[in-house]
C-alpha atoms as a PDB file:
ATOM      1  CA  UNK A   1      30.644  53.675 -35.437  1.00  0.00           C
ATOM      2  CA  UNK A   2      27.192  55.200 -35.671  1.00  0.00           C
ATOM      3  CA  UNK A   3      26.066  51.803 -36.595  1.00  0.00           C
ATOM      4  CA  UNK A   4      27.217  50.437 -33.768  1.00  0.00           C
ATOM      5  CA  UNK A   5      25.440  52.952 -31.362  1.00  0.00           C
ATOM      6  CA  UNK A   6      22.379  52.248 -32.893  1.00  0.00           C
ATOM      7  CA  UNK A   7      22.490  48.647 -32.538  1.00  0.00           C
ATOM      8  CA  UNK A   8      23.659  48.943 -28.974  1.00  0.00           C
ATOM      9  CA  UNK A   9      20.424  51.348 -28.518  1.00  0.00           C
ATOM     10  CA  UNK A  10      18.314  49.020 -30.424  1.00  0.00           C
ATOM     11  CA  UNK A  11      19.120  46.599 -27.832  1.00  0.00           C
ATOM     12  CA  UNK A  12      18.594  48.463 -25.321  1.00  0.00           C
ATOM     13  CA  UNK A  13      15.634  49.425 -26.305  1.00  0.00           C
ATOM     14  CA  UNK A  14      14.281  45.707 -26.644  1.00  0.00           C
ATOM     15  CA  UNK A  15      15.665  45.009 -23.500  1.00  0.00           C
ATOM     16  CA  UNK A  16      13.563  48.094 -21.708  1.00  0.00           C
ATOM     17  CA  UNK A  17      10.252  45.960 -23.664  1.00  0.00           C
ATOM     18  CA  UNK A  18      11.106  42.886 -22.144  1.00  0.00           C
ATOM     19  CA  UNK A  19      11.986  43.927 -18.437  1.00  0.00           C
ATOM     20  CA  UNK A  20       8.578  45.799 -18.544  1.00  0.00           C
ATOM     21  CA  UNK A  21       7.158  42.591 -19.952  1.00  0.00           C
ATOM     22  CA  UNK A  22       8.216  40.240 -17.549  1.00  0.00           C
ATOM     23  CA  UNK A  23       7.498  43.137 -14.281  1.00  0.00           C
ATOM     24  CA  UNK A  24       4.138  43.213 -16.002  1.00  0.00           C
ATOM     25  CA  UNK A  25       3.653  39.483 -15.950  1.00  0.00           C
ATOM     26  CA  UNK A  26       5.384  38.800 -12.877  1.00  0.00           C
ATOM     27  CA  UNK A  27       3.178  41.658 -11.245  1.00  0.00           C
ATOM     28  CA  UNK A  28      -0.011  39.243 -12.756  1.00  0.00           C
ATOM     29  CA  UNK A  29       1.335  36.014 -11.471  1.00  0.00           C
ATOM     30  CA  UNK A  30       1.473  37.459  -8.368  1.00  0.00           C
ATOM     31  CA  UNK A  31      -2.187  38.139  -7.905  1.00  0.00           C
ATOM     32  CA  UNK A  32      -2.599  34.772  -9.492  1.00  0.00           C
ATOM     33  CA  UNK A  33      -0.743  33.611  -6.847  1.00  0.00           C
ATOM     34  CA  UNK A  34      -2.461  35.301  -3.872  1.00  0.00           C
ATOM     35  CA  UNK A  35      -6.085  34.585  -5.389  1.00  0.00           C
ATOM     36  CA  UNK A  36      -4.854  30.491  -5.339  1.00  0.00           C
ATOM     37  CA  UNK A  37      -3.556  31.206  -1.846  1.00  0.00           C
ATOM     38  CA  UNK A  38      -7.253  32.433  -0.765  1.00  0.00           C
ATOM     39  CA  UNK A  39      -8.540  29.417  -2.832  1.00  0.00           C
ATOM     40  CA  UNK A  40      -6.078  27.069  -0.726  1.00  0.00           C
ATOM     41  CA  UNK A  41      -6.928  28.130   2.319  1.00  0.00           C
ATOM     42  CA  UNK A  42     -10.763  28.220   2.440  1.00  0.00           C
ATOM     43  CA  UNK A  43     -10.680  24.707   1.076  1.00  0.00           C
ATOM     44  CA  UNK A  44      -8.367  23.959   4.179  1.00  0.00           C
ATOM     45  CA  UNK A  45     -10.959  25.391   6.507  1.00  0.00           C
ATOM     46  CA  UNK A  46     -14.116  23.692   4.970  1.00  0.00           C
ATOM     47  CA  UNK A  47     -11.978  20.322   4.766  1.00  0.00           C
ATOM     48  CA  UNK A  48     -11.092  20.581   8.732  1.00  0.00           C
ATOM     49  CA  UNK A  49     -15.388  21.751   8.842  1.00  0.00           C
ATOM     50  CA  UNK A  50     -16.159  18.609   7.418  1.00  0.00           C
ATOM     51  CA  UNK A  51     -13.495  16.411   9.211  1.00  0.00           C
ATOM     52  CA  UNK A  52     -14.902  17.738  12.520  1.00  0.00           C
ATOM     53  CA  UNK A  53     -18.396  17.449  11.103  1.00  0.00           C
ATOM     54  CA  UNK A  54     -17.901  13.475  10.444  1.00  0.00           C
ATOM     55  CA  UNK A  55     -16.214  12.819  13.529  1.00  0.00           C
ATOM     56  CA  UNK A  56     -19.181  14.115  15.657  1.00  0.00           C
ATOM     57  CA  UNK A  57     -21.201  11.826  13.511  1.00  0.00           C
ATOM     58  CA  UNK A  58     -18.734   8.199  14.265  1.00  0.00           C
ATOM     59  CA  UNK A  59     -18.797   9.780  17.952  1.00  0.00           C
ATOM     60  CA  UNK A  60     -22.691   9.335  17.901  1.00  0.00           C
ATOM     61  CA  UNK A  61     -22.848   5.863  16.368  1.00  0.00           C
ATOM     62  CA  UNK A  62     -23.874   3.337  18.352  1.00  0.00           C
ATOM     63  CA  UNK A  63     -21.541   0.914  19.313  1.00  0.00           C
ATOM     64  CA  UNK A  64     -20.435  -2.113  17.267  1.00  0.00           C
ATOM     65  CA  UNK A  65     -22.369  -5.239  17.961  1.00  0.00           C
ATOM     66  CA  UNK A  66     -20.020  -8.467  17.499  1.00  0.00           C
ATOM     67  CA  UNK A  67     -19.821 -10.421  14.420  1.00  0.00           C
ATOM     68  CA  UNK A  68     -22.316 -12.679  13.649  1.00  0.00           C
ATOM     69  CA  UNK A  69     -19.648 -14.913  12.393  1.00  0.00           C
ATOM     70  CA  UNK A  70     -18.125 -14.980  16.461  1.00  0.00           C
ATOM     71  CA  UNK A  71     -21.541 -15.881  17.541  1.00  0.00           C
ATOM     72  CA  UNK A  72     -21.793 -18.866  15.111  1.00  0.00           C
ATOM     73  CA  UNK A  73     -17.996 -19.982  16.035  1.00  0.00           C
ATOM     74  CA  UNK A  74     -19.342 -20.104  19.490  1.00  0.00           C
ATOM     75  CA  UNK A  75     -22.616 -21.432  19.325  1.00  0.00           C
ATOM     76  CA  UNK A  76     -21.048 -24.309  16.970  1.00  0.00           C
ATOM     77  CA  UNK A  77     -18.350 -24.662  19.774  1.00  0.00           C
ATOM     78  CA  UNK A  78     -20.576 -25.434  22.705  1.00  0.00           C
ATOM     79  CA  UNK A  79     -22.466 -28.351  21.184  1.00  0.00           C
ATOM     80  CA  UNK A  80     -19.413 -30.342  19.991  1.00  0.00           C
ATOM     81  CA  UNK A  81     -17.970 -29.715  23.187  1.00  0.00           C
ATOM     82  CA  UNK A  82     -21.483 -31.346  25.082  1.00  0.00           C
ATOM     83  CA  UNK A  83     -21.719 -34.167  22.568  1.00  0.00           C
ATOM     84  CA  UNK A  84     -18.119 -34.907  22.766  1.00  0.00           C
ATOM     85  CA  UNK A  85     -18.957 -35.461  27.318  1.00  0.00           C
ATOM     86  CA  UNK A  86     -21.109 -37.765  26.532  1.00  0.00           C
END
């Protein structure tokens, strides 16, 4: 029977190592966790930074000219049309 105590308090005892194992590790992945959170997040601002940044840039660009190729179309357009009058 004192066998039997002792393996019960054996256990016990490994079980007391692990819970203050896994507090110690959880307690870690936790920081981990709030130092990627920080990470996260300041990426999310400078990503919005630069969004806003490139945006004022396409605002500022002049504006798009039309295609040569619709100015050839045209221009090819016009003299079958005459020649095809007379």
């Amino acid at each position: 029977m004192i066998s039997e105590f002792q393996d019960l308090s054996d256990k016990i005892e490994r079980l007391a190592s692990l819970v203050g194992s896994l507090r110690s590790e959880n307690a870690q992945l936790r920081q981990t966790n709030e130092l990627l959170n920080e990470v996260n997040m300041a990426l999310v601002e400078r990503l919005v930074e630069v969004q806003h940044k490139v945006e004022a840039v396409i605002e500022q660009l002049p504006a798009p000219e039309p295609d040569d190729a619709e100015m050839d179309d045209d221009q090819h357009a016009e003299p079958i049309k005459s020649e095809a009058a007379r």
